[in-house]
PDB file of N, CA and C in Angstrom:
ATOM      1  N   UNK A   1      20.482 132.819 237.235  1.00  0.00           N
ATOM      2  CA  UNK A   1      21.250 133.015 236.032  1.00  0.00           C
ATOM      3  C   UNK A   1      20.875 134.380 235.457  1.00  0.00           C
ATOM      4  N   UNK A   2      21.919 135.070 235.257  1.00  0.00           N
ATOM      5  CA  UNK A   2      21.658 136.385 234.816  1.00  0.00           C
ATOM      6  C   UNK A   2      21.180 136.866 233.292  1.00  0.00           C
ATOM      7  N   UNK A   3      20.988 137.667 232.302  1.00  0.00           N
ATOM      8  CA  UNK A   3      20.669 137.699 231.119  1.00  0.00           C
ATOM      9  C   UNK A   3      21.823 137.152 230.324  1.00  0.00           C
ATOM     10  N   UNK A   4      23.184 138.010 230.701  1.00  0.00           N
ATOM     11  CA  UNK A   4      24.776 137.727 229.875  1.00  0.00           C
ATOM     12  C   UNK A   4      24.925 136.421 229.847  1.00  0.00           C
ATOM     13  N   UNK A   5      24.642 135.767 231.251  1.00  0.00           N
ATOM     14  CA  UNK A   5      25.097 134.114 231.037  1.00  0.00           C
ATOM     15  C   UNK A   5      24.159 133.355 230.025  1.00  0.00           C
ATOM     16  N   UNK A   6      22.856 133.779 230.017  1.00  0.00           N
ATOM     17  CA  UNK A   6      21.405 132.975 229.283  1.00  0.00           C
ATOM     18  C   UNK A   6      21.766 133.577 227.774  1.00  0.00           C
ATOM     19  N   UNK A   7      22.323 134.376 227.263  1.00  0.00           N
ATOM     20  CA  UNK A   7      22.974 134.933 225.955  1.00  0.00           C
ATOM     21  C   UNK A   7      23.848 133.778 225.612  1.00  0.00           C
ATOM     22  N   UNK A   8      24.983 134.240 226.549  1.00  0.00           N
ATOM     23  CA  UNK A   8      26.352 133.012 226.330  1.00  0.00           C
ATOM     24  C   UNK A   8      25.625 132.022 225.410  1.00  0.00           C
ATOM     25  N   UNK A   9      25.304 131.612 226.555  1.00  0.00           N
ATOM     26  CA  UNK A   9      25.110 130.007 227.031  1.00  0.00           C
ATOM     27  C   UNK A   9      24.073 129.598 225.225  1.00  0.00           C
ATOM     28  N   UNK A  10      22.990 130.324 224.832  1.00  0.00           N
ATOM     29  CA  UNK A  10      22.179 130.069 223.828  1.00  0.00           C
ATOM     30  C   UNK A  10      23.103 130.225 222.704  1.00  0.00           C
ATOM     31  N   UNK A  11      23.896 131.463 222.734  1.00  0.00           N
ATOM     32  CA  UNK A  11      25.267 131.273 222.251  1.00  0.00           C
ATOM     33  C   UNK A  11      25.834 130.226 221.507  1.00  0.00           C
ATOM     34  N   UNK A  12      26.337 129.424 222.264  1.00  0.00           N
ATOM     35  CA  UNK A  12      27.536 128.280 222.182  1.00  0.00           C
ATOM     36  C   UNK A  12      26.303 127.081 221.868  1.00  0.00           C
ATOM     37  N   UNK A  13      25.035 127.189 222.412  1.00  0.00           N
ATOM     38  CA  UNK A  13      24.930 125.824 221.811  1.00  0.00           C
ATOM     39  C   UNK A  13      24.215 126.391 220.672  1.00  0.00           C
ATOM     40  N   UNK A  14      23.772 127.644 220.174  1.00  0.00           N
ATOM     41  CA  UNK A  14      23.518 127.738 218.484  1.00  0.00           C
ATOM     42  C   UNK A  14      24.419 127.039 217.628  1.00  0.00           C
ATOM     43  N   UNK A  15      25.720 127.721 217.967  1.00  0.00           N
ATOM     44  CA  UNK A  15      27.154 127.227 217.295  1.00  0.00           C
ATOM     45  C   UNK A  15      27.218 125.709 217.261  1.00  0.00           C
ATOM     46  N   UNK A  16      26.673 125.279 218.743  1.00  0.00           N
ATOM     47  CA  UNK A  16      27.070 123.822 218.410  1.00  0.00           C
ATOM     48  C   UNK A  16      25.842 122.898 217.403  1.00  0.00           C
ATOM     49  N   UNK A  17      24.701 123.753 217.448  1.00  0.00           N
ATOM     50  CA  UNK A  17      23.695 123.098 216.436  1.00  0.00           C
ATOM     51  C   UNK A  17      23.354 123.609 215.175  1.00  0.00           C
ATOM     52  N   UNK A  18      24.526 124.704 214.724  1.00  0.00           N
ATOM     53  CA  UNK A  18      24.579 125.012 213.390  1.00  0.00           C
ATOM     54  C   UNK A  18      26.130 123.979 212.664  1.00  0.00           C
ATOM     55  N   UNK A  19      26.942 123.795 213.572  1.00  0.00           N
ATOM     56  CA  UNK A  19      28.197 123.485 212.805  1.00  0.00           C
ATOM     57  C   UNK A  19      27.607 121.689 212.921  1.00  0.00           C
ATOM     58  N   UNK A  20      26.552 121.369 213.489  1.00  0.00           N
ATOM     59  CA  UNK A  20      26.521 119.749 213.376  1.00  0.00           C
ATOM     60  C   UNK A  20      25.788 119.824 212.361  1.00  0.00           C
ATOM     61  N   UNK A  21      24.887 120.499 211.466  1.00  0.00           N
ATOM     62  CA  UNK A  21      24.353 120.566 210.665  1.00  0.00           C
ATOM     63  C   UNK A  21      24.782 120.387 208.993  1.00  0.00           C
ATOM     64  N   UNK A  22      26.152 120.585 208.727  1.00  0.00           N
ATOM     65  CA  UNK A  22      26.787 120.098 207.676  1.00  0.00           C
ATOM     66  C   UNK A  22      26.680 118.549 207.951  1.00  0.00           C
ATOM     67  N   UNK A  23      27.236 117.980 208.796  1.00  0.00           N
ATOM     68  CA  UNK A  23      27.439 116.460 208.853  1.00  0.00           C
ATOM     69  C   UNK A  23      26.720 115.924 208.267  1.00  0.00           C
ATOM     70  N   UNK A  24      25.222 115.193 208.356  1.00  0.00           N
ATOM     71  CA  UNK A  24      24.498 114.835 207.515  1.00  0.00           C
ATOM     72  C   UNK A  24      24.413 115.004 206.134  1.00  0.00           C
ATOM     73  N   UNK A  25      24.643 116.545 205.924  1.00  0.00           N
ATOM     74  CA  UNK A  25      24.477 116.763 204.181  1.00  0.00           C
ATOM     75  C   UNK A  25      26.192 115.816 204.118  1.00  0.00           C
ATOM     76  N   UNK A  26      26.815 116.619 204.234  1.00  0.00           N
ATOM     77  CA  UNK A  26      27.854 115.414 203.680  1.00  0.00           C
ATOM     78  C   UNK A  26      27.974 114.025 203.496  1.00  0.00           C
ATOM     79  N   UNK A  27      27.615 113.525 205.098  1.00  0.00           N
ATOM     80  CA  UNK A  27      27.053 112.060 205.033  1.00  0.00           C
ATOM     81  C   UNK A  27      26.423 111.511 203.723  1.00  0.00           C
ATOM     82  N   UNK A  28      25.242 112.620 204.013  1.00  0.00           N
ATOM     83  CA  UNK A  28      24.664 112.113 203.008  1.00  0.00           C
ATOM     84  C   UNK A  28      25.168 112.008 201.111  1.00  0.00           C
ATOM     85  N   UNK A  29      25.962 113.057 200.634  1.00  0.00           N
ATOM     86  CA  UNK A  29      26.332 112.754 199.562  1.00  0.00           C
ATOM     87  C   UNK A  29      28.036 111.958 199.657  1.00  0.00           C
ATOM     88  N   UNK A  30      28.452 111.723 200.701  1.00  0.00           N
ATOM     89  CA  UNK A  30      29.359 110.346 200.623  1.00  0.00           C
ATOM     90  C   UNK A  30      28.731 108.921 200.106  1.00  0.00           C
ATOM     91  N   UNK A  31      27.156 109.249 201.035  1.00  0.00           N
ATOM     92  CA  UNK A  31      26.557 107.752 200.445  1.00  0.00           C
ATOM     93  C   UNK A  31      26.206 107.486 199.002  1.00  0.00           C
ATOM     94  N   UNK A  32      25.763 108.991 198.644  1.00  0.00           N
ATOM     95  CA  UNK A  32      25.404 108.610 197.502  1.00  0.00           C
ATOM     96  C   UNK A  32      26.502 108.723 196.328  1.00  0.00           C
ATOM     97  N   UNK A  33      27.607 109.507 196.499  1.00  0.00           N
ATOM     98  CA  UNK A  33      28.956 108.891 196.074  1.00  0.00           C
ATOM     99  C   UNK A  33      29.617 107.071 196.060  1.00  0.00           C
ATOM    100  N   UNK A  34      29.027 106.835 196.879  1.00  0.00           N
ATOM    101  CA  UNK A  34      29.592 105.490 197.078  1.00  0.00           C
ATOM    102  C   UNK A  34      28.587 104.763 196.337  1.00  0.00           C
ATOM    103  N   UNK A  35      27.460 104.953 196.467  1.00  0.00           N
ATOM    104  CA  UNK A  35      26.743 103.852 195.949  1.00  0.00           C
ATOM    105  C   UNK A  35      26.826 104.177 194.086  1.00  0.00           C
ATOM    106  N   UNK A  36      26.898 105.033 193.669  1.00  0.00           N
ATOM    107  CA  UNK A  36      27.392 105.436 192.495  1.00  0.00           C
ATOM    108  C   UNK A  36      28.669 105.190 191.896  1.00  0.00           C
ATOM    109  N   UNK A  37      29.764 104.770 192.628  1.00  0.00           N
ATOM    110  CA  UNK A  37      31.025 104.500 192.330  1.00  0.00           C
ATOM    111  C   UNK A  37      30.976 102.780 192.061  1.00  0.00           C
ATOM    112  N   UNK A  38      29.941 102.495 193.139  1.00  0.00           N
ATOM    113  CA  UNK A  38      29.629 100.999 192.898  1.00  0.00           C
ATOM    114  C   UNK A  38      29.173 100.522 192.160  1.00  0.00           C
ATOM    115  N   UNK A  39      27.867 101.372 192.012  1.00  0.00           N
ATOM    116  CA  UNK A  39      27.035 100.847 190.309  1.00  0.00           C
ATOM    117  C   UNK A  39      28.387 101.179 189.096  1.00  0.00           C
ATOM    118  N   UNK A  40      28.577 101.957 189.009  1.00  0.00           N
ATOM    119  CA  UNK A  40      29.720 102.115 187.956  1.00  0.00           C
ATOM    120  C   UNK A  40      30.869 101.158 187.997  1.00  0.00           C
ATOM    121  N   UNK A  41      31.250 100.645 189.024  1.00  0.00           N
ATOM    122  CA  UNK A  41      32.148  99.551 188.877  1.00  0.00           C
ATOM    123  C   UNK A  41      31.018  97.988 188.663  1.00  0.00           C
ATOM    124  N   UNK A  42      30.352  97.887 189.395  1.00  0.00           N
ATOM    125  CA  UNK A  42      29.647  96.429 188.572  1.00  0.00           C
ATOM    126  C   UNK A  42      29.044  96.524 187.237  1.00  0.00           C
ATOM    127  N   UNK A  43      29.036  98.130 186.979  1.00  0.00           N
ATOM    128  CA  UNK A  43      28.520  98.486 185.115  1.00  0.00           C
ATOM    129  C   UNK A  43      30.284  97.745 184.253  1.00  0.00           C
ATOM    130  N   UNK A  44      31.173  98.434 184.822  1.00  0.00           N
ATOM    131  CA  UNK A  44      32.210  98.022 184.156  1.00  0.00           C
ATOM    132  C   UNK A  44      33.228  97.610 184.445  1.00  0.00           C
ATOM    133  N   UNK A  45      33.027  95.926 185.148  1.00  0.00           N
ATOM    134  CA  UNK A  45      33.883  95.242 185.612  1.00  0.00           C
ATOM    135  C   UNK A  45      34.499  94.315 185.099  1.00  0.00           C
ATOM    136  N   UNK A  46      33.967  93.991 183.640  1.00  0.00           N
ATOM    137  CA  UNK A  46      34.360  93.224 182.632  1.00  0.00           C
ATOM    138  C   UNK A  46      35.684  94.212 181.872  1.00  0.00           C
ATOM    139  N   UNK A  47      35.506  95.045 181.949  1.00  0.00           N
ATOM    140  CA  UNK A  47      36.516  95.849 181.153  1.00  0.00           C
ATOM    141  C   UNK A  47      37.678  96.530 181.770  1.00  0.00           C
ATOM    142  N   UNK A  48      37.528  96.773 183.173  1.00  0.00           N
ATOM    143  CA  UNK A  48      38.475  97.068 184.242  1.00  0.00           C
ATOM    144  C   UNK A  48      39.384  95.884 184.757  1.00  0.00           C
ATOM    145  N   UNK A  49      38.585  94.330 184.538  1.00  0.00           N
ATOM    146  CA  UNK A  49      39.704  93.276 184.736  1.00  0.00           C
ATOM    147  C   UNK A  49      40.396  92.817 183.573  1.00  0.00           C
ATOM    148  N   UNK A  50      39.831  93.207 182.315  1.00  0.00           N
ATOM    149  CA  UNK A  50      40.823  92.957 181.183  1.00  0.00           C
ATOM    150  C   UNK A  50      41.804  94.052 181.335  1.00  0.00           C
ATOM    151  N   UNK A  51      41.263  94.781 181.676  1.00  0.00           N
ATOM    152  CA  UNK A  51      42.596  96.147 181.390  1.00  0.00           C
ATOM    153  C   UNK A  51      43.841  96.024 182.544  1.00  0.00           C
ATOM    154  N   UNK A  52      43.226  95.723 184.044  1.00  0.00           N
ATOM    155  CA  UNK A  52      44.386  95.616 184.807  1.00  0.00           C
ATOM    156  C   UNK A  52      44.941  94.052 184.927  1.00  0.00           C
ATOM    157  N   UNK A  53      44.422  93.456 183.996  1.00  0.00           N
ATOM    158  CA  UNK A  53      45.024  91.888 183.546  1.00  0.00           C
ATOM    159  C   UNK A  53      45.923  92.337 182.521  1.00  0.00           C
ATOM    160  N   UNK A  54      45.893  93.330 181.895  1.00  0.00           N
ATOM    161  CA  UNK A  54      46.600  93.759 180.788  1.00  0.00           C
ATOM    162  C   UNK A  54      48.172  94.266 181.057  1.00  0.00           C
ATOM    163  N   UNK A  55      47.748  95.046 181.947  1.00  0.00           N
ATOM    164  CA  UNK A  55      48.460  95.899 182.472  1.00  0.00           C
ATOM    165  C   UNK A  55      49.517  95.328 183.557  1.00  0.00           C
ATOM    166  N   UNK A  56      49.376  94.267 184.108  1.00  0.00           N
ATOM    167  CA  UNK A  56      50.225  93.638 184.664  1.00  0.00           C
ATOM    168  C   UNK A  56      51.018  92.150 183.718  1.00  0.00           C
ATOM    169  N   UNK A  57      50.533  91.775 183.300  1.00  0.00           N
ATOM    170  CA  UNK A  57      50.936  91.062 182.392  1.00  0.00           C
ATOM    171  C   UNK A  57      52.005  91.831 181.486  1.00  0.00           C
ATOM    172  N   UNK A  58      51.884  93.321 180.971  1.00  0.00           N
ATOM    173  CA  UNK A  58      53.051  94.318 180.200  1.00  0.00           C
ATOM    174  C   UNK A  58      54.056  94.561 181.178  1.00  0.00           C
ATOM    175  N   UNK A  59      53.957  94.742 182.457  1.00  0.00           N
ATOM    176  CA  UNK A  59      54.710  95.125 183.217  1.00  0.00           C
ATOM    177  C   UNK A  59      55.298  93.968 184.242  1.00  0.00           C
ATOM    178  N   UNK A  60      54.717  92.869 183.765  1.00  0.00           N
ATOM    179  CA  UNK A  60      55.393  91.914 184.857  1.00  0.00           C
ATOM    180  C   UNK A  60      56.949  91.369 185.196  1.00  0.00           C
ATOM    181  N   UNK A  61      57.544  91.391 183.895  1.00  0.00           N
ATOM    182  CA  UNK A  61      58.842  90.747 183.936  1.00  0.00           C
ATOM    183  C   UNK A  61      59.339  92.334 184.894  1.00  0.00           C
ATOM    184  N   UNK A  62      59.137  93.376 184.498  1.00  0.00           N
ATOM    185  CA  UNK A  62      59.945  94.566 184.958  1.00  0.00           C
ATOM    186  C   UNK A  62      59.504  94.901 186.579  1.00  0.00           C
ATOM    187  N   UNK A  63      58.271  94.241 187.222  1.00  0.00           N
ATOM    188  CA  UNK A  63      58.348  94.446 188.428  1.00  0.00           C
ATOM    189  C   UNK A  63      58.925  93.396 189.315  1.00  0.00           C
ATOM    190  N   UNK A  64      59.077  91.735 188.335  1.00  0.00           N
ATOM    191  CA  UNK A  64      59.581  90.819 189.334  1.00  0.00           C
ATOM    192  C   UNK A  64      60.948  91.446 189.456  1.00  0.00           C
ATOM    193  N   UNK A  65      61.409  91.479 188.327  1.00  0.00           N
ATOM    194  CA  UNK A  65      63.401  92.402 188.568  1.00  0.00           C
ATOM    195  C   UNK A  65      63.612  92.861 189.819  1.00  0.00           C
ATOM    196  N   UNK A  66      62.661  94.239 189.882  1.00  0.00           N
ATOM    197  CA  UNK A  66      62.652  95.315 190.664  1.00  0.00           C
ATOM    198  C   UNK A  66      62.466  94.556 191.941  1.00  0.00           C
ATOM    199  N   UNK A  67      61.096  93.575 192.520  1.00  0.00           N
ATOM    200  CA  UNK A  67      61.228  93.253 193.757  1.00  0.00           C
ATOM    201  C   UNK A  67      62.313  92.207 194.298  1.00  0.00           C
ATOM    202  N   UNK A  68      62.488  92.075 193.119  1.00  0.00           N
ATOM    203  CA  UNK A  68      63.749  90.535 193.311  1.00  0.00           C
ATOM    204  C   UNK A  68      64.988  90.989 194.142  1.00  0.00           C
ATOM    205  N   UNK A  69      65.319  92.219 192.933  1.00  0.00           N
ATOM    206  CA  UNK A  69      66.455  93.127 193.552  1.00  0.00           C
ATOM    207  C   UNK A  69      66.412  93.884 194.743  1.00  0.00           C
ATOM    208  N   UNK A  70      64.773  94.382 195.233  1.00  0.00           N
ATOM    209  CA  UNK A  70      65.006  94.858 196.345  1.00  0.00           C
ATOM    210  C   UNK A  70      65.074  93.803 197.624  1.00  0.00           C
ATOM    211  N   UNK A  71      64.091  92.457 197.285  1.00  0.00           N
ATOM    212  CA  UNK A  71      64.407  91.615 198.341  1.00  0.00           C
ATOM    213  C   UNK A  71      66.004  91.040 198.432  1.00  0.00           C
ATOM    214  N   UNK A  72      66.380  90.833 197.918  1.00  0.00           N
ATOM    215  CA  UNK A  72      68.235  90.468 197.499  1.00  0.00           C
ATOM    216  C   UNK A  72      68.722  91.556 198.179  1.00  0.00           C
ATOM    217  N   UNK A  73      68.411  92.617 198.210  1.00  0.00           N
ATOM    218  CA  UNK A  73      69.284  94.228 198.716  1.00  0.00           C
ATOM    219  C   UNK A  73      69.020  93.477 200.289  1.00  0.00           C
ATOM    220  N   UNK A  74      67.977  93.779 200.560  1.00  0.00           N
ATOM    221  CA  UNK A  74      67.429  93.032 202.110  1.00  0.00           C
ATOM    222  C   UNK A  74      68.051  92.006 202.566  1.00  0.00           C
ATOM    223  N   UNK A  75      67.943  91.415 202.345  1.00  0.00           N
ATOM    224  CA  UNK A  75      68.785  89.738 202.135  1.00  0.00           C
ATOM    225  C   UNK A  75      70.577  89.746 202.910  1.00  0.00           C
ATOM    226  N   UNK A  76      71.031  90.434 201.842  1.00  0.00           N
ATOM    227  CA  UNK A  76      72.132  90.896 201.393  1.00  0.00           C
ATOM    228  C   UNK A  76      72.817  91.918 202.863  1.00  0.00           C
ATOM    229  N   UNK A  77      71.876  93.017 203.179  1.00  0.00           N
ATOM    230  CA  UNK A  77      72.379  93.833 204.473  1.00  0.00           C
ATOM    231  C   UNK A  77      71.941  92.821 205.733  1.00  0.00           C
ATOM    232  N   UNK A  78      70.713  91.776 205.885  1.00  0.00           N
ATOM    233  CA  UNK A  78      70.821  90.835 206.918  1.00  0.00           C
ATOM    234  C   UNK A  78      72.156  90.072 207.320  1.00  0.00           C
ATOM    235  N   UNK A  79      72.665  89.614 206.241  1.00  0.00           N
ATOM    236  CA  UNK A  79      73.902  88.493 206.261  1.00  0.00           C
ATOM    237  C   UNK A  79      75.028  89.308 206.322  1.00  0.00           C
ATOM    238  N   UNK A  80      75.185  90.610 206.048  1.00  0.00           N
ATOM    239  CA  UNK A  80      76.367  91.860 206.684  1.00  0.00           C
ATOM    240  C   UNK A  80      76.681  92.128 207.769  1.00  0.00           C
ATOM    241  N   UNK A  81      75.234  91.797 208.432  1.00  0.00           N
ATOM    242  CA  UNK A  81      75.101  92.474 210.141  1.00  0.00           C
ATOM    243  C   UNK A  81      75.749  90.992 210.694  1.00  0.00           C
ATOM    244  N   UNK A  82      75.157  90.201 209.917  1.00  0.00           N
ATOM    245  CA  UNK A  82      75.176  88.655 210.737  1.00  0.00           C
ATOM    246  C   UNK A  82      76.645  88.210 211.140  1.00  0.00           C
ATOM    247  N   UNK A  83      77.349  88.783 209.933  1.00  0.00           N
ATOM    248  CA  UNK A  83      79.165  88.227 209.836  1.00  0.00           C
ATOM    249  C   UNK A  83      79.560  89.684 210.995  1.00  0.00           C
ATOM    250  N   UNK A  84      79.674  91.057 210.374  1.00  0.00           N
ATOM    251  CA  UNK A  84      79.755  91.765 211.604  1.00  0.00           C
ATOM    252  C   UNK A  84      79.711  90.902 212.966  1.00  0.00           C
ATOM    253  N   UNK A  85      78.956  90.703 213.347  1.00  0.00           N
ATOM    254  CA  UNK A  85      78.635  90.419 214.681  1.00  0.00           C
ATOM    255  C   UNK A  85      79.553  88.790 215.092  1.00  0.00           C
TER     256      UNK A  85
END
């Protein structure tokens, strides 16, 4: 093996053992993102199920409409094709 190839070659795997070197740090603050998102949701889970209990309960009559009407739309082009045919 000549000098140019023993260059290359130390080369490409620097590259490959500098660019694996982010992974971990990231890893690592995903975990600690997550485990922080978690404590914060069992800190305030009493107040996040009143609120999206809230929040569907204001909006309920107006989303059954909406899916009613889109399952009926569905419904509706099945039994079109059906007589078609």
């Amino acid at each position: 093996m000549n000098n140019l190839s023993k260059v290359i070659l130390l080369f490409f795997i620097g590259i490959i053992y500098f660019s694996a070197c982010g992974e971990y740090e990231a890893l690592e603050i995903e975990k600690n993102a997550r485990r922080s998102a978690d404590s914060l949701f069992r800190a305030h889970r009493d107040s996040l199920v009143k609120m999206t209990d809230t929040i569907c309960q204001n909006n309920h009559e107006k989303l059954f409409d909406q899916y009613f009407d889109s399952i009926l739309n569905v419904e509706l082009s099945k039994i079109e094709k059906l007589i078609e045919k």
